[in-house]
Protein backbone atom coordinates (compact mmCIF):
# COMPACT_ATOMS: atom_id res chain seq x y z
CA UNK A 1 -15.50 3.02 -9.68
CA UNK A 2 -16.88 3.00 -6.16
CA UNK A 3 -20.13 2.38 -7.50
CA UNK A 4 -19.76 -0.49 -9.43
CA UNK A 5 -22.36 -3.53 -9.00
CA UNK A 6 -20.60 -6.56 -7.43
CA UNK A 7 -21.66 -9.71 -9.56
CA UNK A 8 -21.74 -11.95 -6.74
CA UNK A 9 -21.19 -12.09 -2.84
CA UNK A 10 -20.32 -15.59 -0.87
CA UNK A 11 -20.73 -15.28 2.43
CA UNK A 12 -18.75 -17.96 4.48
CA UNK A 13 -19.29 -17.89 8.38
CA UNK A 14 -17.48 -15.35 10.41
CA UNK A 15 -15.17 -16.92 13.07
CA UNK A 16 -17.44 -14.51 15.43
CA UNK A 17 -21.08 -13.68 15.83
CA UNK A 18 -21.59 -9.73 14.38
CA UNK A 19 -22.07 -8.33 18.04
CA UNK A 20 -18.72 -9.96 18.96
CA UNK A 21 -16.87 -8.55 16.67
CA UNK A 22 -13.90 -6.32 17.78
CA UNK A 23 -11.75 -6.35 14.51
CA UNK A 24 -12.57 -6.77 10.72
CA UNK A 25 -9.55 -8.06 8.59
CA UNK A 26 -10.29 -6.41 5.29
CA UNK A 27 -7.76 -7.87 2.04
CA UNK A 28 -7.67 -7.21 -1.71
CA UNK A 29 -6.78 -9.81 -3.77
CA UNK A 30 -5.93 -10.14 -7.50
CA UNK A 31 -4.36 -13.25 -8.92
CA UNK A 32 -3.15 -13.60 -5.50
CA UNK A 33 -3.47 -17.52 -5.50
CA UNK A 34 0.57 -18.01 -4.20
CA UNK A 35 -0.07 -16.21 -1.58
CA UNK A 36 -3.69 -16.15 -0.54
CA UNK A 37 -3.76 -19.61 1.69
CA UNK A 38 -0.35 -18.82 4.40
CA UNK A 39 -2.13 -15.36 4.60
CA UNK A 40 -5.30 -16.29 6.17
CA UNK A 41 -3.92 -19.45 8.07
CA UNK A 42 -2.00 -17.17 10.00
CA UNK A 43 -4.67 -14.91 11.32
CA UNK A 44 -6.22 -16.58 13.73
CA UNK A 45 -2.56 -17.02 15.82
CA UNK A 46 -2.42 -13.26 15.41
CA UNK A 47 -5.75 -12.24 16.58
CA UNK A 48 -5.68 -14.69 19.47
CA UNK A 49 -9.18 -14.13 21.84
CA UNK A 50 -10.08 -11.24 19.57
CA UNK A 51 -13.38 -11.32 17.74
CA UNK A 52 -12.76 -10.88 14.21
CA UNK A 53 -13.88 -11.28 10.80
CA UNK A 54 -12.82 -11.70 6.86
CA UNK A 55 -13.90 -9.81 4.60
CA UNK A 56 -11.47 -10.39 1.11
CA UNK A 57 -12.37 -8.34 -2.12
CA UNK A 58 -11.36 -10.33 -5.31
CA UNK A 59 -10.62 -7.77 -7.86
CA UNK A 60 -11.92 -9.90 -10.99
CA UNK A 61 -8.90 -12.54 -10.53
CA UNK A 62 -7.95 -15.17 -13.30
CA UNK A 63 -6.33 -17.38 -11.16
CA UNK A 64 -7.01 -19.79 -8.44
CA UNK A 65 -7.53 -17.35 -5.72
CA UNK A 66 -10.70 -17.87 -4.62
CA UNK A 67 -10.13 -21.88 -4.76
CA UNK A 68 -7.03 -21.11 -2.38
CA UNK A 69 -9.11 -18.96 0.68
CA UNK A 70 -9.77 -21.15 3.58
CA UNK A 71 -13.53 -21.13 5.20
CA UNK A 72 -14.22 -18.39 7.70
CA UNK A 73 -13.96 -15.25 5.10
CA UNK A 74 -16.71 -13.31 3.56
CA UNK A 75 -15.66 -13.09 -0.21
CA UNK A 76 -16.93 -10.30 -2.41
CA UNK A 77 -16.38 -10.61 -6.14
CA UNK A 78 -15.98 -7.72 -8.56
CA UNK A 79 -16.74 -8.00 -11.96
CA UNK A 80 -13.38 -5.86 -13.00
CA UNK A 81 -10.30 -4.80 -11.70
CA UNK A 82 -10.57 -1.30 -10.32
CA UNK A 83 -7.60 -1.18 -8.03
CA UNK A 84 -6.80 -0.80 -4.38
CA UNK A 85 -8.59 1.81 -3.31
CA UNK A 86 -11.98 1.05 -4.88
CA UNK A 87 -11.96 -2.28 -3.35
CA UNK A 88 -10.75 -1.78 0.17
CA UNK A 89 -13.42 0.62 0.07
CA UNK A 90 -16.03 -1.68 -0.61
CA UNK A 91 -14.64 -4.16 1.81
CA UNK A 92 -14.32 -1.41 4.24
CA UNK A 93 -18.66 -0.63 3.85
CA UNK A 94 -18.95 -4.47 4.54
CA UNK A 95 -17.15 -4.04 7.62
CA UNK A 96 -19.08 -4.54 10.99
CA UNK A 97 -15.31 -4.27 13.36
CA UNK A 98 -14.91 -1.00 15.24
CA UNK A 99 -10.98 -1.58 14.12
CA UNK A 100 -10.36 -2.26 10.28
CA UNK A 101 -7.14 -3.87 9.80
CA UNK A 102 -5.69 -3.20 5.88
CA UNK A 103 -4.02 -6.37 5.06
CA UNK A 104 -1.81 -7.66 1.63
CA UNK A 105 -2.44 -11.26 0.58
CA UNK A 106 1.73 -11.42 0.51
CA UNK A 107 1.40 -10.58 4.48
CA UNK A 108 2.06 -13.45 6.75
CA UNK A 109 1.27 -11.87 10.47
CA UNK A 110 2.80 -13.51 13.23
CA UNK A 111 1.33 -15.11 16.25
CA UNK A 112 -0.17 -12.34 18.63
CA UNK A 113 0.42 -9.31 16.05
CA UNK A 114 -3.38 -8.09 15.86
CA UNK A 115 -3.93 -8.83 19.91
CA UNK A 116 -0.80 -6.43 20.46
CA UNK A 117 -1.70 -3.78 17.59
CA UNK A 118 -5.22 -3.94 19.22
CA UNK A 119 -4.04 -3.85 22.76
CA UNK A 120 -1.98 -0.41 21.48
CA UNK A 121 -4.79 1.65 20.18
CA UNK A 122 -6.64 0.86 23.23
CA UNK A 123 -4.01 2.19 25.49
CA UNK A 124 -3.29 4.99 23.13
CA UNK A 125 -6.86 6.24 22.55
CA UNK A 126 -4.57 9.47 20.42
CA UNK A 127 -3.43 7.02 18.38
CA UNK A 128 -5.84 6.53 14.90
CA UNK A 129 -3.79 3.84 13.12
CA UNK A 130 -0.46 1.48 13.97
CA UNK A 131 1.04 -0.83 11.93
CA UNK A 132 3.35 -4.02 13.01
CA UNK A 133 7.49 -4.08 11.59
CA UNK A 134 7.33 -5.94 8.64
CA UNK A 135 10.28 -8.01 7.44
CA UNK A 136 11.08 -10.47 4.50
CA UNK A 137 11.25 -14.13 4.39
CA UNK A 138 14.97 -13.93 5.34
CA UNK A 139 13.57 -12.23 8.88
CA UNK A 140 15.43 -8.72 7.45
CA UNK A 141 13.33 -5.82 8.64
CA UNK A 142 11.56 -3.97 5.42
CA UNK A 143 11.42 -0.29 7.40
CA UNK A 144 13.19 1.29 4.49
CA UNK A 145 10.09 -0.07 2.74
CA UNK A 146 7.53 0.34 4.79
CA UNK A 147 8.54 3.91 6.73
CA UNK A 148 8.90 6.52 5.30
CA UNK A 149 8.27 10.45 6.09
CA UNK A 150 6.26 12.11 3.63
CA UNK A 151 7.53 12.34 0.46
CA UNK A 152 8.67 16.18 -0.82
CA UNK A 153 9.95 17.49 -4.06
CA UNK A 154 13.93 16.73 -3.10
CA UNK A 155 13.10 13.21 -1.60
CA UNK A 156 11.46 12.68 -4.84
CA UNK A 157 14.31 14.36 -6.73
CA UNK A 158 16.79 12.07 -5.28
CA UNK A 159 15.00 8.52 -6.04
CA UNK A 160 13.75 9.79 -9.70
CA UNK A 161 17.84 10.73 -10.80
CA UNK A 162 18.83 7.32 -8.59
CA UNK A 163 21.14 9.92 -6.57
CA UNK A 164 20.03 7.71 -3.93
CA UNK A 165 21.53 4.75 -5.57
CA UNK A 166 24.75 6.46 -6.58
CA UNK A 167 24.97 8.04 -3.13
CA UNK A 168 22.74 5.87 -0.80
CA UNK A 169 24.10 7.63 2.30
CA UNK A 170 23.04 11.29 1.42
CA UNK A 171 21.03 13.05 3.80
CA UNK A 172 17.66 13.81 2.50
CA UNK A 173 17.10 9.33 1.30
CA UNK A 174 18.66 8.93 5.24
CA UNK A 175 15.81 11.16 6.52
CA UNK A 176 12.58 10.09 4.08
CA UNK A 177 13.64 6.52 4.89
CA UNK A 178 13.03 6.93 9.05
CA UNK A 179 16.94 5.81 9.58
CA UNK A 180 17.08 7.96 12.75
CA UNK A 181 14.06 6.16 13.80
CA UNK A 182 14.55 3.92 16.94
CA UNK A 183 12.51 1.04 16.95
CA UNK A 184 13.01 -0.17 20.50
CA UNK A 185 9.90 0.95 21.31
CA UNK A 186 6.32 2.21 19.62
CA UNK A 187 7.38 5.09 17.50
CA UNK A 188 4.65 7.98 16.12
CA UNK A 189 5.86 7.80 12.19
CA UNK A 190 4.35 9.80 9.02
CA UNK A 191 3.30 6.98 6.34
CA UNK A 192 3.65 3.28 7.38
CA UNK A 193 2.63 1.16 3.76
CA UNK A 194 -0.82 0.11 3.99
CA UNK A 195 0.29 -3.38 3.42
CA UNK A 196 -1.02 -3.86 7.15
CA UNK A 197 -2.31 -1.07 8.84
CA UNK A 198 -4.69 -0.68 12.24
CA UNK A 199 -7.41 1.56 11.47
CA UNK A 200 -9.90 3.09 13.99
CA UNK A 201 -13.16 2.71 11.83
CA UNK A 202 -14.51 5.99 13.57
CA UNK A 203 -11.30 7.09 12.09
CA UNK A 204 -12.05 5.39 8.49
CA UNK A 205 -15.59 7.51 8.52
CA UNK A 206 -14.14 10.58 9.74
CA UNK A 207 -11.84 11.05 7.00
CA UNK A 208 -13.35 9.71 4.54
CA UNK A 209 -12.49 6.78 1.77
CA UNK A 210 -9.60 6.28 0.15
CA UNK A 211 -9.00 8.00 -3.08
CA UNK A 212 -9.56 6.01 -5.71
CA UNK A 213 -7.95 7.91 -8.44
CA UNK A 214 -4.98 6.48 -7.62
CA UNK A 215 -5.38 3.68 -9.87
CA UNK A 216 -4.40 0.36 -9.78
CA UNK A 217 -2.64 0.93 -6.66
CA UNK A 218 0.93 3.08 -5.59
CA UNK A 219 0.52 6.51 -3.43
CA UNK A 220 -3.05 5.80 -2.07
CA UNK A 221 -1.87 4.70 1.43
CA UNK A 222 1.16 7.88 1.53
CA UNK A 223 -2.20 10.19 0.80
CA UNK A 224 -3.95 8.62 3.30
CA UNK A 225 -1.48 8.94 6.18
CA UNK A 226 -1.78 12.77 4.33
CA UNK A 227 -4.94 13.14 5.03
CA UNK A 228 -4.78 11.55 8.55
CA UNK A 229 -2.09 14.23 9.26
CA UNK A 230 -4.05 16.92 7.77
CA UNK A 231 -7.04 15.99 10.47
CA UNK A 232 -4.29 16.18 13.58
CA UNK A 233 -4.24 12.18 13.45
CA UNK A 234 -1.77 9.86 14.75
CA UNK A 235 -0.31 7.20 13.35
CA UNK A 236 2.06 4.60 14.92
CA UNK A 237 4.33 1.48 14.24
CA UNK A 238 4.37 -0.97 17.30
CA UNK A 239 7.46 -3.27 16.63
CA UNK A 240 6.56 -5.60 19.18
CA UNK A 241 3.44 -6.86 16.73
CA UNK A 242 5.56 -8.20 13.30
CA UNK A 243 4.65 -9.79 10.15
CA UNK A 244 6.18 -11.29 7.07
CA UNK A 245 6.12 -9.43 3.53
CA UNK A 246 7.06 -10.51 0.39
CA UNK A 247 6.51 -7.59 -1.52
CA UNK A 248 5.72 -6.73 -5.07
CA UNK A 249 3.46 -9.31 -5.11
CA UNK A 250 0.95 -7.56 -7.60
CA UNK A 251 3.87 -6.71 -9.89
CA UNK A 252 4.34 -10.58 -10.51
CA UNK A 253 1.22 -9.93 -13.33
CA UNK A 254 1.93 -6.83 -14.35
CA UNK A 255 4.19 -6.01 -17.15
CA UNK A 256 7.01 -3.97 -16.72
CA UNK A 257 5.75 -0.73 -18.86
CA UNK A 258 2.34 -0.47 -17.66
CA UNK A 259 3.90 -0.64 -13.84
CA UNK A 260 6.46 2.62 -14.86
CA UNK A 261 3.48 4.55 -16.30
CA UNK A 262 1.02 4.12 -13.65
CA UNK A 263 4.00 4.68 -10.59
CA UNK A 264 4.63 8.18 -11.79
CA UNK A 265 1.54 9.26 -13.36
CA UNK A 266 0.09 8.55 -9.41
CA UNK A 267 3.44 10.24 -8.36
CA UNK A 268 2.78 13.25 -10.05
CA UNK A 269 -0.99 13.18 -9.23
CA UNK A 270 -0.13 13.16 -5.35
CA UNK A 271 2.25 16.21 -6.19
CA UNK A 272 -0.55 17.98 -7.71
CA UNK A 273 -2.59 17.17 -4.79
CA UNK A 274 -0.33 18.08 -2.26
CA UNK A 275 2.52 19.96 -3.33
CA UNK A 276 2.14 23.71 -4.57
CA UNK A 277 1.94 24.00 -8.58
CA UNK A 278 4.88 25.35 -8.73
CA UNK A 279 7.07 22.14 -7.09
CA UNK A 280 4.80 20.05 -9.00
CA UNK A 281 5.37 21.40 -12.57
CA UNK A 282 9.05 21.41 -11.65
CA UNK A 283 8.71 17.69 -10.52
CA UNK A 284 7.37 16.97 -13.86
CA UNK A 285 10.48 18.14 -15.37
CA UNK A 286 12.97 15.78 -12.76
CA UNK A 287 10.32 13.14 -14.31
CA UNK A 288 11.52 14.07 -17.59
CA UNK A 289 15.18 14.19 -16.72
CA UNK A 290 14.87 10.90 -14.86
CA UNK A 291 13.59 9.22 -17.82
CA UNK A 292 16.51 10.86 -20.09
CA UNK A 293 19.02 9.36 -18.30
CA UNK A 294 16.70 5.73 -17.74
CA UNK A 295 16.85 5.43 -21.51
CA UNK A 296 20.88 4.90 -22.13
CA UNK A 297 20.97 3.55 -19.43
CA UNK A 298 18.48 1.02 -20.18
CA UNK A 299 20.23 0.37 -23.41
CA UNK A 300 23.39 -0.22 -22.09
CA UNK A 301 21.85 -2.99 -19.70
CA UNK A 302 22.14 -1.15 -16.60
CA UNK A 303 18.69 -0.39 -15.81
CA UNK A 304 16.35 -2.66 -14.80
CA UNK A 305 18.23 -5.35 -16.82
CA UNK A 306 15.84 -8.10 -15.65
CA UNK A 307 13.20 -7.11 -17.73
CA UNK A 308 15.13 -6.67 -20.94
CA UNK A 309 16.81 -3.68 -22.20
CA UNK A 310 14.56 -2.63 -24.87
CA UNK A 311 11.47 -3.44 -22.66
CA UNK A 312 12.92 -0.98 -20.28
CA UNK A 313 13.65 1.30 -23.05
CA UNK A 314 10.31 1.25 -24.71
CA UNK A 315 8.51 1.71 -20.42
CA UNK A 316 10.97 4.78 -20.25
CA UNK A 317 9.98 6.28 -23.47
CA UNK A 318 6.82 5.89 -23.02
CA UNK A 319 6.58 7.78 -19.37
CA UNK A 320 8.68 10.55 -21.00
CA UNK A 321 6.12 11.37 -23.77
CA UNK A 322 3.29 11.02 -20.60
CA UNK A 323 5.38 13.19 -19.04
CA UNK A 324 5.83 15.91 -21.78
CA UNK A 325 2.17 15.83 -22.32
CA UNK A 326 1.67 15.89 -18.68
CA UNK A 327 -0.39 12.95 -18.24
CA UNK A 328 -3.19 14.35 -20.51
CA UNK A 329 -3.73 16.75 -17.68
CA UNK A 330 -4.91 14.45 -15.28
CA UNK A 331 -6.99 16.54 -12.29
CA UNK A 332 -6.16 16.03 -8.99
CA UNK A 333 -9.17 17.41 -7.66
């Protein structure tokens, strides 16, 4: 996917000349056109006096996107969707910042939040990426969301049986979910959501692209943050820097089935990456279990009723015979 021939490039002046640039803003969009405009009028209140630039990867939208962006970005097109990972990437080789800043179209940042995330990493030259707090629309913090330790097979466990849902306050959800974490001040954390994330580009080069096998989207940042951990690399959220996230925005054109088959066949795949083969086979059978119980449930109107209870039967069944046949054996490697 990485290789694939862009079918057009717009370039639209860059609010700074190349040599002056200290941060490049890199976004993905796909039929992002309700969110697209508020995203990049708020940048330049968050980057302040930094020199920065916009580089925004349409992944083959339908919509209006591209009518929505505002001057000052440079737009890549690509002639297909090939997820996340394959177009951040490309963004990323465009990039001219010595800081890459990852950045959802459904992210609002708030005045000063790139100055201070900047301001950070330069102080804390031990510190390869930092994220701001993000929070909804309501101003309620998302660090449930957006913090999370890394995932193992009994954090896993406990979200695929809803155990977490049935007992929210049970020890291992309390501890994946960071909620001993205080934020009164920057805290070192495992896998902040790539929704907006500070990137050293050094960094970026170092360890390499992201993995584009996780496709559409869904465990590429949390094997990342893997990977940055792996290396001995830090990675910080700075509370002090904030932004606005809706959330789920690329689920608004996705339907409901395709988004359950793709979230655990990625699940699985970063098991197999990063688990041992024996807690990944046996997470393919709590996959299995978890979609057992999904279907009565979803039949009685309990699961996921917004999408309809035989749409959510028919997703469920459907992941359970991926499951049995293990994904048709899907590498990791």
């Amino acid at each position: 996917m990485a290789d694939a021939v862009l079918t057009e490039i717009v370039s639209r002046p860059s609010p700074a000349p190349a040599a002056a640039v200290e941060l490049s803003i890199l976004i993905v969009t796909w039929n992002s056109e309700r969110w697209i405009e508020r995203c990049l009028r708020a940048i330049p209140a968050a980057c302040g006096e930094l020199g920065y630039e916009i580089v925004l990867y349409d992944n083959a939208s339908t919509d209006r996107t591209l009518s929505r962006t505002p001057g000052g970005a440079r737009i890549l097109f690509g002639p297909t969707n090939d997820g996340f990972a394959a177009a951040m990437n490309r963004a990323a080789e465009r990039a001219r910042g010595p800081y890459l800043f990852f950045l959802n179209p459904d992210c609002e940042l708030g005045p000063g939040s790139l100055s201070e995330l900047v301001a950070f990493m330069r102080a804390h030259p031990e510190a390869a990426a930092a994220a701001p707090l993000l929070a909804d629309a309501r101003g309620t913090s998302q660090r449930e969301f957006q913090l999370r330790r890394f995932p193992t097979i009994w954090s896993f466990t406990v979200e695929i049986l809803a155990i977490e849902k049935l007992i929210p306050s049970n020890p291992i959800t309390a501890r994946y979910r960071y909620r001993d974490l205080d934020l009164g001040a920057p805290r070192r954390v495992d896998q902040p959501a790539a929704a907006a994330l500070l990137l050293r580009r050094d960094v970026f080069e170092e360890i390499g692209r992201l993995d584009e096998r996780f496709f559409p989207a869904w465990f590429e940042d949390v094997d990342y943050c893997r990977r940055l951990a792996a290396a001995g690399k830090a990675v910080w959220v700075v509370p002090t820097a904030h932004a606005q996230h809706a959330g789920g925005a690329s689920l608004e054109h996705m339907p409901f089935a395709r988004f359950v088959d793709l979230w655990y066949a990625n699940l699985w795949r970063y098991a197999r990456k990063w688990f041992t083969p024996g807690e990944a086979e046996a997470l393919r059978w709590i996959i299995i279990a978890g979609m057992v119980l999904r279907i009565p449930a979803a039949m009685a109107g309990i699961a996921h009723a917004e999408v309809g209870r035989w749409n959510a039967v028919r997703a469920y069944a459907a992941a359970l015979k991926k499951a049995f046949n293990r994904w048709d054996d899907t590498s990791p490697s």
